[in-house]
C-alpha atoms as a PDB file:
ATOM      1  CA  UNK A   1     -38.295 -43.328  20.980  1.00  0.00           C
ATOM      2  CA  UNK A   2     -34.932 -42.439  19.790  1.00  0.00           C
ATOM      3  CA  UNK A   3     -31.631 -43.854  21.696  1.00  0.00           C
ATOM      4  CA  UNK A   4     -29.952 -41.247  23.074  1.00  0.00           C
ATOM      5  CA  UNK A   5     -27.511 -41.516  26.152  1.00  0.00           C
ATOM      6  CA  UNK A   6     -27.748 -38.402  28.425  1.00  0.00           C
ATOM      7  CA  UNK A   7     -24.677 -37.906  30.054  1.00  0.00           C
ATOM      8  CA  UNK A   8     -25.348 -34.388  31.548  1.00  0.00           C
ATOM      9  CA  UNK A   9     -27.187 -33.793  34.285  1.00  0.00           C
ATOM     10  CA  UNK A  10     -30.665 -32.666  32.177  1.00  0.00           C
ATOM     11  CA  UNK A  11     -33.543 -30.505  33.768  1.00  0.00           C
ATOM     12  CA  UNK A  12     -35.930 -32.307  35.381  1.00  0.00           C
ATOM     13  CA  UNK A  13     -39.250 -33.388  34.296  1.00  0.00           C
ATOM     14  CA  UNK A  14     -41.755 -30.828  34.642  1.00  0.00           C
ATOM     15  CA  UNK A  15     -39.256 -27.856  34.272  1.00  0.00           C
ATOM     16  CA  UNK A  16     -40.587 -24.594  35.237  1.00  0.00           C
ATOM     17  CA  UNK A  17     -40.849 -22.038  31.941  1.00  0.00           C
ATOM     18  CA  UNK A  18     -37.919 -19.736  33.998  1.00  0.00           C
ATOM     19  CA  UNK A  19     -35.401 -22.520  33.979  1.00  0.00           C
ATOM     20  CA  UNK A  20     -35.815 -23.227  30.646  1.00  0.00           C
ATOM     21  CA  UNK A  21     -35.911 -19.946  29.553  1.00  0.00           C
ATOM     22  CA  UNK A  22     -33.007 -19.248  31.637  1.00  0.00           C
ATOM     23  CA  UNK A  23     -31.293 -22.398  30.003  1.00  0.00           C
ATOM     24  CA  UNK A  24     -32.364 -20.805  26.368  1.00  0.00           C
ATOM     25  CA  UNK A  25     -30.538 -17.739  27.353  1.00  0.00           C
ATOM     26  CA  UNK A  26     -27.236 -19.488  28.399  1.00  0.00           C
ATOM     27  CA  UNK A  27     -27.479 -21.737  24.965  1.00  0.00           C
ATOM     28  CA  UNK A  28     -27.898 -18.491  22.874  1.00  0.00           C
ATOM     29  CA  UNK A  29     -24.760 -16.975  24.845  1.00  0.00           C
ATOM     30  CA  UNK A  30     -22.677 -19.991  23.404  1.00  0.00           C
ATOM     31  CA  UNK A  31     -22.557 -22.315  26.830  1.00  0.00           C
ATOM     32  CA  UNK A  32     -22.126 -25.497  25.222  1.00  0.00           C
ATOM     33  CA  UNK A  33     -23.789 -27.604  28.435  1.00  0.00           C
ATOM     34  CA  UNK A  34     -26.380 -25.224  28.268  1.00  0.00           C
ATOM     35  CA  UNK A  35     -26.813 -26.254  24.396  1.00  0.00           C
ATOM     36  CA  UNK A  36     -26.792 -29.585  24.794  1.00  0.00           C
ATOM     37  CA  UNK A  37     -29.283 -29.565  27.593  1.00  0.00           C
ATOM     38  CA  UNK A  38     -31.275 -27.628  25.429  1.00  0.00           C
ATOM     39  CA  UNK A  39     -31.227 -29.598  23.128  1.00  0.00           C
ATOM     40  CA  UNK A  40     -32.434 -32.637  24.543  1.00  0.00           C
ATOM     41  CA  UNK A  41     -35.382 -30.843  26.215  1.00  0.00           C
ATOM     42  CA  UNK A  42     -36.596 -30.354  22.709  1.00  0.00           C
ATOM     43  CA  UNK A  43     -35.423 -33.930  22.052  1.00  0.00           C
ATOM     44  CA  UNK A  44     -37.537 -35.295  24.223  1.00  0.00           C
ATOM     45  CA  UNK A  45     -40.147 -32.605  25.179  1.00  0.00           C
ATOM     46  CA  UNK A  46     -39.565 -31.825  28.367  1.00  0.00           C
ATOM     47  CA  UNK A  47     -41.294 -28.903  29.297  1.00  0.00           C
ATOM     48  CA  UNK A  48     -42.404 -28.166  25.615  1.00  0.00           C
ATOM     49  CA  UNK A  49     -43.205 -30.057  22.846  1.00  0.00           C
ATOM     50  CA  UNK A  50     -41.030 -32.425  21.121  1.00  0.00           C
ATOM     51  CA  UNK A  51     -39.108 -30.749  18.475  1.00  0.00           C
ATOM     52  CA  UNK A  52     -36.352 -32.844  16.657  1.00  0.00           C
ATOM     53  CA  UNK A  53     -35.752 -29.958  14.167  1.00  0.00           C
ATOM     54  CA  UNK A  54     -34.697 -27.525  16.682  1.00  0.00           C
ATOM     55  CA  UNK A  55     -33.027 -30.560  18.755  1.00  0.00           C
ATOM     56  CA  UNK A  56     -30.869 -31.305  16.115  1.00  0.00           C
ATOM     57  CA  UNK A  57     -30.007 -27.098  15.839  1.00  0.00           C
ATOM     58  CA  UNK A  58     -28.904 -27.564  19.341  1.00  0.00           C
ATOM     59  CA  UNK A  59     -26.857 -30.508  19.145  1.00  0.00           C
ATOM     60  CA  UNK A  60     -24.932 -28.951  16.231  1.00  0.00           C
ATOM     61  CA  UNK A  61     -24.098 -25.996  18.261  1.00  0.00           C
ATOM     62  CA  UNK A  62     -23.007 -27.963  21.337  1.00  0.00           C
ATOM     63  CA  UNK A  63     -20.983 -30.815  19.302  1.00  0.00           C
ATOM     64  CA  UNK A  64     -19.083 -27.698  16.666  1.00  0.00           C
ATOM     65  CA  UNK A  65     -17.775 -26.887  20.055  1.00  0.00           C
ATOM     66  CA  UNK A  66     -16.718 -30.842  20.478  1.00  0.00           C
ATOM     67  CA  UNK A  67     -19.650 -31.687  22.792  1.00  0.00           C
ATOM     68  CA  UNK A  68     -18.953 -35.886  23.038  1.00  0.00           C
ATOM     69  CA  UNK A  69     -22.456 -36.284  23.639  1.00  0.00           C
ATOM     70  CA  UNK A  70     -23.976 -33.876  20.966  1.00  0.00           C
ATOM     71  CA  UNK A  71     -21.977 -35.149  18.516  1.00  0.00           C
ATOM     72  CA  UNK A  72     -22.645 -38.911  19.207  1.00  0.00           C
ATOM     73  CA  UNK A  73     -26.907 -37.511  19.044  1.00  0.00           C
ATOM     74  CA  UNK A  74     -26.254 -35.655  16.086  1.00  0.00           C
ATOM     75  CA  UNK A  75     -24.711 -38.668  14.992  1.00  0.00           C
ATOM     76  CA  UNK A  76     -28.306 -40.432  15.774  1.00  0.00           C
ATOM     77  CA  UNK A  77     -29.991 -37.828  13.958  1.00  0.00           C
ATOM     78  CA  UNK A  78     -28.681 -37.799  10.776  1.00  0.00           C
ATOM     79  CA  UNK A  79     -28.447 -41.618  11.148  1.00  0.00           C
ATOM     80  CA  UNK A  80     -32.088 -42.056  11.280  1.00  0.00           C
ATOM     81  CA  UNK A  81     -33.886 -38.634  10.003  1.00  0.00           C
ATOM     82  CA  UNK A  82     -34.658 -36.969  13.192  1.00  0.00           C
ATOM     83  CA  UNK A  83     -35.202 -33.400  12.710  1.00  0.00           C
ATOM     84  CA  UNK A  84     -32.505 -33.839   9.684  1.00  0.00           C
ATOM     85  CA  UNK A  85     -32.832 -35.751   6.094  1.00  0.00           C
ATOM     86  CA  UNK A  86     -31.304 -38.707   6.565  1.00  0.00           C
ATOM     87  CA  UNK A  87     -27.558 -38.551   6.003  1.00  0.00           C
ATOM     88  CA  UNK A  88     -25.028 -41.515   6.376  1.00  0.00           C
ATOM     89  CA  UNK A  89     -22.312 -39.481   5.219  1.00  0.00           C
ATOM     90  CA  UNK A  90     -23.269 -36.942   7.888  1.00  0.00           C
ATOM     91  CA  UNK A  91     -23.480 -39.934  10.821  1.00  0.00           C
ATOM     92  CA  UNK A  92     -20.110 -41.212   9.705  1.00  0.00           C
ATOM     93  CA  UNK A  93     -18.717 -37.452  10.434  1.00  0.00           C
ATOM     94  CA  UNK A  94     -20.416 -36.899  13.799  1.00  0.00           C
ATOM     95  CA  UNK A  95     -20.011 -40.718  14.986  1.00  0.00           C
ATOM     96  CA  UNK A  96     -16.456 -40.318  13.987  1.00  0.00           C
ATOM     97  CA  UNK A  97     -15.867 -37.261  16.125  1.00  0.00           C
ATOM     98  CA  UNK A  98     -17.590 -38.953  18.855  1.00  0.00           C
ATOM     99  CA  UNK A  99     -15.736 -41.866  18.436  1.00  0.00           C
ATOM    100  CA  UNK A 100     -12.401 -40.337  18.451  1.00  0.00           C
ATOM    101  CA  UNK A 101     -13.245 -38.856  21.834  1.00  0.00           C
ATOM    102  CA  UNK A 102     -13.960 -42.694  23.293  1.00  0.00           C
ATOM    103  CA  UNK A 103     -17.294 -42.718  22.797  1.00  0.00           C
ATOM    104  CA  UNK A 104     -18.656 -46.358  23.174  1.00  0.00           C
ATOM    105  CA  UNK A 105     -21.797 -46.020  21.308  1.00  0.00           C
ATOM    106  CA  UNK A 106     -20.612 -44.003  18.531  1.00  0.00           C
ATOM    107  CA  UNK A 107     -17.572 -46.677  18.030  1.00  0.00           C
ATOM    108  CA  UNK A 108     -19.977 -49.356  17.862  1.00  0.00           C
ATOM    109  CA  UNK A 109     -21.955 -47.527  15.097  1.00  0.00           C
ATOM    110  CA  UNK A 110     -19.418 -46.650  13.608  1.00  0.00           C
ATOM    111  CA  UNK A 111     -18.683 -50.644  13.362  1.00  0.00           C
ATOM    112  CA  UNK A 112     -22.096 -51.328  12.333  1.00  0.00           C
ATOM    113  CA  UNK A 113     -22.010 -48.982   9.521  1.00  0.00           C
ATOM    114  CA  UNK A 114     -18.601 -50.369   7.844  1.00  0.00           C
ATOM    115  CA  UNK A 115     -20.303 -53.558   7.974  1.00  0.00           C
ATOM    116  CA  UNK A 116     -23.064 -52.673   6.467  1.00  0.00           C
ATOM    117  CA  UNK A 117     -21.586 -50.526   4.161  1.00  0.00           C
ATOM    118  CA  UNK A 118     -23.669 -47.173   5.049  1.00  0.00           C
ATOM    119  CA  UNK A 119     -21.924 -43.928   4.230  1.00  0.00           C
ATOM    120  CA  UNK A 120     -18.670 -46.016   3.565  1.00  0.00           C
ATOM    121  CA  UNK A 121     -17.755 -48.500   1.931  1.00  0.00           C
ATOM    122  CA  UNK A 122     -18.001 -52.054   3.062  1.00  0.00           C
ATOM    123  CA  UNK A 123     -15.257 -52.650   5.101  1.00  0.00           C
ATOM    124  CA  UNK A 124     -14.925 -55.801   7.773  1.00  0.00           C
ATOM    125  CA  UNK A 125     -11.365 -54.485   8.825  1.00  0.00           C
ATOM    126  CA  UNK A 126     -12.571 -51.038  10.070  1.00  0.00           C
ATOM    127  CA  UNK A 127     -16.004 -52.910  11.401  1.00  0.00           C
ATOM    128  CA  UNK A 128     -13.837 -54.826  13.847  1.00  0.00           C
ATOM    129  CA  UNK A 129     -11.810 -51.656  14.479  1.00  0.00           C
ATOM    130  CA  UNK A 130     -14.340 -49.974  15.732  1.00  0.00           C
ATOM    131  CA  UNK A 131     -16.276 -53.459  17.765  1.00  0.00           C
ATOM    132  CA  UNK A 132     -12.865 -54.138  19.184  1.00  0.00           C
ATOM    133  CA  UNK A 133     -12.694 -50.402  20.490  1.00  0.00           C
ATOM    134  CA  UNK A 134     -16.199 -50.350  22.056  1.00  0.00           C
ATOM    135  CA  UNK A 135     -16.285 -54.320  22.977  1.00  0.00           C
ATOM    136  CA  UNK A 136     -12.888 -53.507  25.429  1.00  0.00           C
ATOM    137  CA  UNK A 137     -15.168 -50.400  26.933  1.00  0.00           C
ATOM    138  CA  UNK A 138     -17.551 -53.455  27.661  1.00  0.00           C
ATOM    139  CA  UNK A 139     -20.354 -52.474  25.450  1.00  0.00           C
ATOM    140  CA  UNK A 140     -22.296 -55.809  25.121  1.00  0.00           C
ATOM    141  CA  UNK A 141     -23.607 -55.562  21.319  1.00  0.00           C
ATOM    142  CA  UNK A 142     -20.098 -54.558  20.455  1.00  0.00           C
ATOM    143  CA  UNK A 143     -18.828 -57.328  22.015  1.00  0.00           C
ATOM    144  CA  UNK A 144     -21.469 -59.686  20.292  1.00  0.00           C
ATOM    145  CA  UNK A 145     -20.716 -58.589  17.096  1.00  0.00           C
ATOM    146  CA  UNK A 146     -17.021 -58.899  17.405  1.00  0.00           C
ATOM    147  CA  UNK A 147     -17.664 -62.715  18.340  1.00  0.00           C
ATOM    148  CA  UNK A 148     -19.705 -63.228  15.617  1.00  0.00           C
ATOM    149  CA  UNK A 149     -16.680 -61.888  12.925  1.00  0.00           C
ATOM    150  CA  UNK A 150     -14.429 -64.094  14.692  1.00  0.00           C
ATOM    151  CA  UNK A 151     -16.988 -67.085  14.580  1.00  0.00           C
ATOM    152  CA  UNK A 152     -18.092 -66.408  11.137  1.00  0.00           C
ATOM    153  CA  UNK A 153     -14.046 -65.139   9.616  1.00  0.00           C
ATOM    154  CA  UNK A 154     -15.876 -62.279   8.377  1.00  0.00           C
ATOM    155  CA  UNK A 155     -12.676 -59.598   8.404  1.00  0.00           C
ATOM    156  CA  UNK A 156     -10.767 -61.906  10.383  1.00  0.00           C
ATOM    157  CA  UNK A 157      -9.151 -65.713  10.710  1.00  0.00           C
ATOM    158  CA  UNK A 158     -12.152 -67.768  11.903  1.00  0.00           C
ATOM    159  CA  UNK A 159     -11.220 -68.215  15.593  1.00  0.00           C
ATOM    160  CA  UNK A 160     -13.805 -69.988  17.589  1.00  0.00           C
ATOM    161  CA  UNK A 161     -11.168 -69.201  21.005  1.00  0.00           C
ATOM    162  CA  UNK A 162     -11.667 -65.502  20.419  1.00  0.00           C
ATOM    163  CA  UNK A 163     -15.595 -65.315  19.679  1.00  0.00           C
ATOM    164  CA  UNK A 164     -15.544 -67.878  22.817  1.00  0.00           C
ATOM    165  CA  UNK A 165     -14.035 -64.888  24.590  1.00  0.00           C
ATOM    166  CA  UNK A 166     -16.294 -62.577  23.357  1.00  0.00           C
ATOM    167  CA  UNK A 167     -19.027 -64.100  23.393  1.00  0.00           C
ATOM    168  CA  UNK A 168     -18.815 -64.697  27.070  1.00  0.00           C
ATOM    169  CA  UNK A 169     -18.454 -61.239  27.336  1.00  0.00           C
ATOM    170  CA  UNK A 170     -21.526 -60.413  26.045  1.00  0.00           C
ATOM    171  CA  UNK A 171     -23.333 -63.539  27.804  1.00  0.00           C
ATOM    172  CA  UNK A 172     -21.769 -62.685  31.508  1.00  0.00           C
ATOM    173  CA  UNK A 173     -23.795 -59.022  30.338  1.00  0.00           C
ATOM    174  CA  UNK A 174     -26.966 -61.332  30.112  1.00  0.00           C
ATOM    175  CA  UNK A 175     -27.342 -60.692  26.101  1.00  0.00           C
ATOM    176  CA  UNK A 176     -29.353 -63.539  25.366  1.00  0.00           C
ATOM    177  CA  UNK A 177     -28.391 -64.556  21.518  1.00  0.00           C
ATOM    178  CA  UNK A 178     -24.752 -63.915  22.793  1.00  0.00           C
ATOM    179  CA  UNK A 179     -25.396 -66.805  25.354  1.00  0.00           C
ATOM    180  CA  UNK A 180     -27.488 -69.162  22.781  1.00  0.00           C
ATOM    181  CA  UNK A 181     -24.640 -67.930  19.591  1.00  0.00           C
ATOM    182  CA  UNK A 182     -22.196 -69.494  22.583  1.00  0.00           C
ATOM    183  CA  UNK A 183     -23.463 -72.715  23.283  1.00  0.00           C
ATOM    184  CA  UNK A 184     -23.352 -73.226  19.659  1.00  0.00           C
ATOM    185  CA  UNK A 185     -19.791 -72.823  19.526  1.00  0.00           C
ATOM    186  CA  UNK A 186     -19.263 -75.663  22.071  1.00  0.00           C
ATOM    187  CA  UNK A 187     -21.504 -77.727  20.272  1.00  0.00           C
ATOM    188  CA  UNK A 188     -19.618 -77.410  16.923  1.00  0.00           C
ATOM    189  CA  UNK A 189     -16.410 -77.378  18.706  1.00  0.00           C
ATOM    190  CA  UNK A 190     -14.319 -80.741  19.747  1.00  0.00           C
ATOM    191  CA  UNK A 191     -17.017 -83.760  20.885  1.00  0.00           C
ATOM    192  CA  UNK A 192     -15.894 -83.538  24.287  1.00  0.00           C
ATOM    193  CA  UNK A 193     -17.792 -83.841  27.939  1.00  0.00           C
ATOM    194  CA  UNK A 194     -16.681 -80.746  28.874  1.00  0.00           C
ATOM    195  CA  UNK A 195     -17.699 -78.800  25.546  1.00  0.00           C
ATOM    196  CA  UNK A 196     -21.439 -80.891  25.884  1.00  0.00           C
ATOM    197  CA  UNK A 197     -21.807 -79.603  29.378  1.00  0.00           C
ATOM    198  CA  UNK A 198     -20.721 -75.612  28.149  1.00  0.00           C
ATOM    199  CA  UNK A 199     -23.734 -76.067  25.191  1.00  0.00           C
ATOM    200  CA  UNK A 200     -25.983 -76.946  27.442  1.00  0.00           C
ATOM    201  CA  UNK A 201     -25.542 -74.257  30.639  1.00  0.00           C
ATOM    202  CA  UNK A 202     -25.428 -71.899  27.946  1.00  0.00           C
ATOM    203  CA  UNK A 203     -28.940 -73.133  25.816  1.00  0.00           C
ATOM    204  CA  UNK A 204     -30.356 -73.838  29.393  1.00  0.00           C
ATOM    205  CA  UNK A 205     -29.589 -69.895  29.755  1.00  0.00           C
ATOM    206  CA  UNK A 206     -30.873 -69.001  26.598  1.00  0.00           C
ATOM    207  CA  UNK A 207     -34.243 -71.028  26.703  1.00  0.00           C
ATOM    208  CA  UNK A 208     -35.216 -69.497  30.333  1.00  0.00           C
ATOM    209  CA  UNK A 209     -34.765 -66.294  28.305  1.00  0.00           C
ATOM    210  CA  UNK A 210     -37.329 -67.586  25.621  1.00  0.00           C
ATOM    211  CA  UNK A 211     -34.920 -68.656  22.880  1.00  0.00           C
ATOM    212  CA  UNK A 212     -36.998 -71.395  20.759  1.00  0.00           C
ATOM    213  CA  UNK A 213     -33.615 -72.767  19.725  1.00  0.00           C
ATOM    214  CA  UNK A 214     -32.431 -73.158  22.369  1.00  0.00           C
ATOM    215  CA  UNK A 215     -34.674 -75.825  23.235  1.00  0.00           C
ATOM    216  CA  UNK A 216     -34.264 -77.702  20.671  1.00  0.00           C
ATOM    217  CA  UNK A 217     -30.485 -77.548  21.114  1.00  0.00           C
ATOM    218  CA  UNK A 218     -30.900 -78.844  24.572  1.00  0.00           C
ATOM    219  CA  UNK A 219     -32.909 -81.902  23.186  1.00  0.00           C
ATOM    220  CA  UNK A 220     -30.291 -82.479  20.876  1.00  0.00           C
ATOM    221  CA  UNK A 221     -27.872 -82.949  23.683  1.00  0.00           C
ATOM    222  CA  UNK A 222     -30.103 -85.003  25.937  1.00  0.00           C
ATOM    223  CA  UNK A 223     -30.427 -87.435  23.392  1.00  0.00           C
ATOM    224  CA  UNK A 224     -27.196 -88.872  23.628  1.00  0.00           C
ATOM    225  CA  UNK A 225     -26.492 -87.963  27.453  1.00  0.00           C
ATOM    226  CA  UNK A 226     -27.034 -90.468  30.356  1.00  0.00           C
ATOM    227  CA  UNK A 227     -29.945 -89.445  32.679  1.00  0.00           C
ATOM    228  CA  UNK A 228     -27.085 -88.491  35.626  1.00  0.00           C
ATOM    229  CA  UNK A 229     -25.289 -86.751  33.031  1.00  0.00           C
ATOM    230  CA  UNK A 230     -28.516 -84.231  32.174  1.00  0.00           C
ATOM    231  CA  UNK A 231     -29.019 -84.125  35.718  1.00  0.00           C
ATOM    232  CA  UNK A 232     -25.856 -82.669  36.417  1.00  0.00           C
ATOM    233  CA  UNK A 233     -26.052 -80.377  33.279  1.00  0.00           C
ATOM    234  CA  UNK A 234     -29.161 -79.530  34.851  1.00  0.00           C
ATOM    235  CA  UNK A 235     -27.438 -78.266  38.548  1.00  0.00           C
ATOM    236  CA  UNK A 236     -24.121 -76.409  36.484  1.00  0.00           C
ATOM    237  CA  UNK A 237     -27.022 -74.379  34.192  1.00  0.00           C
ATOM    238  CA  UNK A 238     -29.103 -73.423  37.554  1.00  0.00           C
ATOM    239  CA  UNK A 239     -26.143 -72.451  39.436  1.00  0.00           C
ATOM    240  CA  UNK A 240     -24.765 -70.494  36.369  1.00  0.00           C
ATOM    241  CA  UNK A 241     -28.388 -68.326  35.882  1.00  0.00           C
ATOM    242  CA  UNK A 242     -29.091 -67.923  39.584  1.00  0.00           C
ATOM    243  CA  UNK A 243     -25.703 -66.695  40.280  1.00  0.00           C
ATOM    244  CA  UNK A 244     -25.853 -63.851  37.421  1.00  0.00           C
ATOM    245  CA  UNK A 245     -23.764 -65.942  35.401  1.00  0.00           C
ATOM    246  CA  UNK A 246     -20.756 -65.563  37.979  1.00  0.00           C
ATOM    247  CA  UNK A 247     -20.561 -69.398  38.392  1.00  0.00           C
ATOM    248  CA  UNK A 248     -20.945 -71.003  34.577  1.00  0.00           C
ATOM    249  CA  UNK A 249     -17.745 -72.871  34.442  1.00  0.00           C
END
């Protein structure tokens, strides 16, 4: 299943033969909507079968006339060999375009591929460009990336105060290793009550989510709390999950 955000409105499952011919028509006349939409009814075969050849055609079409969307797919295509050889150097181009335009998930590719050094070369700077610029859209993996470069100094100072703020970003969103990767920065940071009691909402939050670590992070912390002091750890990491993570401090 690829990952592909639809942002216009598509045909409807089941499509009638007439409507998509009728779409066909419009894409072959040069509509770009029409295109796109096309596109992603090969894409995802709806109404005929699945066809990532002539989806990527269609994208092309639809993003050369500076589609967002299609170019952020095509993007996706040539990132991962749909219907296209594989082509970082192709991904960077479309992502780019898409990203340019404000795209959120094309900027945090974009990020991911700097990092990783995929079509470009390795470049931390340019990978938190591109976080920053999807993380302030609020695009949680963004976000939890751009924590962990400020956690780790990977590109930047190590600042544990900005991948605190990010972090929580990401954790408020429910992103589960951003709330565990969290706790751990409270644990690590000053030996304070107040730090103790962040760890351990945050791991409580994390192992109801099924993070292994978690739990042993909490035990850590138990061990040298009092029982009224786990207790009230205890009521702060309740109210902090059952409140959708409104009410953690």
């Amino acid at each position: 299943m690829k990952y592909i955000v639809l942002l216009t409105v598509l045909l409807t499952s089941g499509s009638v033969a007439s409507e998509i011919d009728e779409t066909i028509a419009k894409a072959k006349s040069g509509n770009m909507i029409a295109q796109f939409n096309l596109a992603v009814i090969y894409d995802i075969g709806d109404g005929v079968p699945e066809n990532d050849t002539e989806a990527a055609k269609w994208y092309r079409k639809a993003a050369d006339q500076g589609d967002v969307d299609a170019q952020r797919n095509l993007g996706l295509m040539y990132d991962h060999g749909y219907g296209v050889a594989e082509n970082d150097k192709e991904a960077i181009k479309w992502y780019r375009k898409a990203a340019d335009q404000g795209d959120v998930q094309a900027q945090h590719n974009l990020g991911s591929m700097h990092k990783s050094g995929e079509g470009v070369p390795v470049s931390d700077a340019e990978a938190i460009k591109w976080y920053r610029k999807a993380a302030e859209q609020g695009y949680t993996t963004a976000q939890y990336n751009l924590a962990r470069m400020y956690h780790h100094g990977e590109g930047v100072a190590e600042n544990d105060k900005e991948a605190i703020k990010w972090y929580r970003k990401a954790a408020d969103q429910g992103l589960v290793k951003a709330q565990f990767n969290l706790g751990l920065v409270y644990y690590n940071g000053t030996n304070s009550p107040e730090n103790r009691l962040r760890a351990y909402i945050w791991w409580s939050t994390a192992k109801i989510l099924g993070v292994d670590r978690a739990t042993k992070g909490l035990d850590i912390l138990e061990s040298s709390m009092t029982k009224n002091q786990i207790v009230n750890a205890q009521v702060s990491a309740r109210k902090c999950y059952e409140s959708g993570y409104k009410d953690c401090d």
